[in-house]
Protein backbone atom coordinates (compact mmCIF):
# COMPACT_ATOMS: atom_id res chain seq x y z
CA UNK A 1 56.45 5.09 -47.42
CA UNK A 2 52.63 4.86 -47.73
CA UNK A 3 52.85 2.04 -44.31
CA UNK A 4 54.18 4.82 -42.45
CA UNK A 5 51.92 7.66 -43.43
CA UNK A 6 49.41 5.31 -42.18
CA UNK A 7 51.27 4.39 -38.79
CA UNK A 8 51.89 8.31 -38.61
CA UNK A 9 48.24 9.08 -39.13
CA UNK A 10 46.80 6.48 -37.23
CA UNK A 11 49.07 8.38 -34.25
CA UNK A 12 47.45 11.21 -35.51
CA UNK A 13 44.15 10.18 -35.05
CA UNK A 14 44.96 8.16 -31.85
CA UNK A 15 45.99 11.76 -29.95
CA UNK A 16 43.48 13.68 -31.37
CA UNK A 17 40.57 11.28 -30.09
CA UNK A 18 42.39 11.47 -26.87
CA UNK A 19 42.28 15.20 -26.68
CA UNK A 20 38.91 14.95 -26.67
CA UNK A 21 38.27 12.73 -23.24
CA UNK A 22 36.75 14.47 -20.71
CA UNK A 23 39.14 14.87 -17.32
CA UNK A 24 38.26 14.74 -13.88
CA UNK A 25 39.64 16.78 -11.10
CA UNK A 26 38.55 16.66 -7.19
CA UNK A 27 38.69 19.31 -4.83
CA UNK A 28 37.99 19.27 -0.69
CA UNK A 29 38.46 16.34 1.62
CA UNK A 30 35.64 14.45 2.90
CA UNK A 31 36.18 11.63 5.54
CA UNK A 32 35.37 8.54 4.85
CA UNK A 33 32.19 6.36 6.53
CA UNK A 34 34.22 4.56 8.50
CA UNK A 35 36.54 7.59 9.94
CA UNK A 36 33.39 9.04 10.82
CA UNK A 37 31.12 6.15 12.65
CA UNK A 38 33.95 6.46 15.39
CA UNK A 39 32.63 9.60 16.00
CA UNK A 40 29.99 9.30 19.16
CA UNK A 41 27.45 12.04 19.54
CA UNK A 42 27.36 14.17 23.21
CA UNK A 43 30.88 12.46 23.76
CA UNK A 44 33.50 13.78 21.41
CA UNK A 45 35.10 17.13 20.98
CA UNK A 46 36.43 19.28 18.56
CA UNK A 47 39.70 17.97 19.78
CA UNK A 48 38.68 14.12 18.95
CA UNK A 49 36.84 14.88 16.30
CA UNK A 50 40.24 16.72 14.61
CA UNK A 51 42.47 13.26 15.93
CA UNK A 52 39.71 11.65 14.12
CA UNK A 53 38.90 12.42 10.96
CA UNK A 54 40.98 15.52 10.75
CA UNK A 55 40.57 19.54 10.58
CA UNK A 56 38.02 20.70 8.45
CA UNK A 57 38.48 23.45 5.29
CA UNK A 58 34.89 25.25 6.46
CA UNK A 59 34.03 26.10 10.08
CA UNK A 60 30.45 27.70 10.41
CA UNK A 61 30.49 31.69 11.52
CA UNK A 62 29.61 31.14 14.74
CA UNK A 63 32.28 29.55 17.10
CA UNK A 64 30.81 26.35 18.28
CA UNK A 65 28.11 26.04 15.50
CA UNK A 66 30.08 23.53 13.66
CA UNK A 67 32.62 22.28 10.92
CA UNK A 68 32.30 21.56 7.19
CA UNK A 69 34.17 18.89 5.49
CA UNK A 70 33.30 19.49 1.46
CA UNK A 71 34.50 17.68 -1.57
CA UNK A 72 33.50 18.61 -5.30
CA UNK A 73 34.28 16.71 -8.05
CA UNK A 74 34.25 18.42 -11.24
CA UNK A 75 34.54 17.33 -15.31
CA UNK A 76 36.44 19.62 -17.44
CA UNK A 77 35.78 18.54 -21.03
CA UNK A 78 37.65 20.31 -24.18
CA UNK A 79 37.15 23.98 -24.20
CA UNK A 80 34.10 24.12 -22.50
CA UNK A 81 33.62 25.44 -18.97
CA UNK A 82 34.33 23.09 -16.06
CA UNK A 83 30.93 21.51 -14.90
CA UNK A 84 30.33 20.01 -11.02
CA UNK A 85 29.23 16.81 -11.72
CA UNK A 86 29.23 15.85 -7.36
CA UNK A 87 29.71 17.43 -4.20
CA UNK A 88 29.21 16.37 -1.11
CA UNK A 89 29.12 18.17 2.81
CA UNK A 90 29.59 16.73 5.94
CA UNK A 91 28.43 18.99 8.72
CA UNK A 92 29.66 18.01 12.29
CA UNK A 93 27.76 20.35 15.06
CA UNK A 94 28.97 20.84 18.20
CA UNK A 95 27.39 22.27 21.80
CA UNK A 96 28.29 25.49 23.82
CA UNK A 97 30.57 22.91 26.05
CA UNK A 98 32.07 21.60 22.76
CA UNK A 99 30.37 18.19 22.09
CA UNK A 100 29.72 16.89 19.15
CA UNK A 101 25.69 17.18 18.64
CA UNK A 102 24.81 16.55 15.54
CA UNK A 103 26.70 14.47 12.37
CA UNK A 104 24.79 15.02 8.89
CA UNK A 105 26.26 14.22 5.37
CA UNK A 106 24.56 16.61 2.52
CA UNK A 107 24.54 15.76 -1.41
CA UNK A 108 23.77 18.46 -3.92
CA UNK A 109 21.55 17.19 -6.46
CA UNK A 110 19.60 19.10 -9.47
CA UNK A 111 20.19 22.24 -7.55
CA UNK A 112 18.60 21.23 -3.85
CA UNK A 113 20.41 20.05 -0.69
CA UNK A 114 19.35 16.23 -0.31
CA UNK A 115 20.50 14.86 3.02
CA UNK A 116 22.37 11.26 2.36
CA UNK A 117 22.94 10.11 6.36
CA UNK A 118 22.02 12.10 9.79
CA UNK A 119 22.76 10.82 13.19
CA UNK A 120 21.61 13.53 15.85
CA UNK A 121 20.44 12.93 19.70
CA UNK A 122 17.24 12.27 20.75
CA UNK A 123 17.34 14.63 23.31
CA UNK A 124 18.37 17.73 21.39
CA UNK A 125 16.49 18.44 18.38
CA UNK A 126 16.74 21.76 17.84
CA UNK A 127 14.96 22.11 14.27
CA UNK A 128 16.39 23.13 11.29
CA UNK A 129 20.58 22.72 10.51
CA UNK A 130 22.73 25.93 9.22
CA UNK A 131 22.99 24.50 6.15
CA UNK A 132 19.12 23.95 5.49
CA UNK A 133 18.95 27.40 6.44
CA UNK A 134 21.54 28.60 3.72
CA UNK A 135 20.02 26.66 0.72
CA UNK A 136 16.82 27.08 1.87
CA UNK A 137 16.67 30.52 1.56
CA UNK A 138 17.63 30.72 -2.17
CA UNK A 139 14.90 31.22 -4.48
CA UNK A 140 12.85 32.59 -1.75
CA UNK A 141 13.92 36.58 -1.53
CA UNK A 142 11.47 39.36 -3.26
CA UNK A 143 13.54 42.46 -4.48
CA UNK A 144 10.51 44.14 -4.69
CA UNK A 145 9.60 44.10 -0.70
CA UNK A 146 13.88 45.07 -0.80
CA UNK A 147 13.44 47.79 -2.46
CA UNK A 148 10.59 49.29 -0.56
């Protein structure tokens, strides 16, 4: 009897410990490097781009400023709140005609947009990206001259 109380509790203690793991879950697609050094800058279109690498789940407000291919990954541990642990953005730009201008892969880490790879064009530099823009701007508003 007492061999399996301690078979039974060792079971016990077994599925407890594993209760407590953390799990991962991933969300978003993101292409991989290889899918997207196909890609060729002033020569593909959204149509390509699509065949290539696939339709994206974010496409910028503006018609041909670009797509967004994101993918989170998040750790969910016990009762706590889920935490993102990565996430990553691809941003492929495209030109009035429909081109492809501009390729840049974005990491989010401690809070600030850190670019990982950029391939643009010599020829068409145009300054600062959407997404700069976007997480640039954070941090940066005054309610006070809002309210005024």
């Amino acid at each position: 009897m007492s061999r399996v109380m301690r078979v039974g509790l060792a079971v016990m203690l077994a599925g407890l410990i594993a209760a407590c793991s953390a799990t991962y879950r991933n969300h978003g697609y993101m292409p991989t490097d290889t899918d997207v050094e196909v890609l060729q800058i002033g020569v593909d279109t959204r149509e390509t781009v699509a065949q290539a690498i696939g339709q994206p789940g974010t496409a910028g407000l503006l018609t041909s400023s670009g797509w967004y291919y994101v993918q989170s990954r998040f750790k969910h541990f016990t009762y706590n709140a889920p935490e993102e642990i990565d996430r990553q953005v691809l941003a492929v730009s495209f030109s009035d005609a429909g081109t492809v201008t501009n390729i840049e892969r974005f990491g989010l880490e401690d809070g600030r947009v850190v670019v990982l790879s950029r391939r643009v064009t010599a020829t068409n530099i145009k300054g600062v990206s959407f997404l700069r823009q976007l997480f640039g701007s954070f941090g940066r508003i005054n309610l006070e001259d809002s309210l005024k």
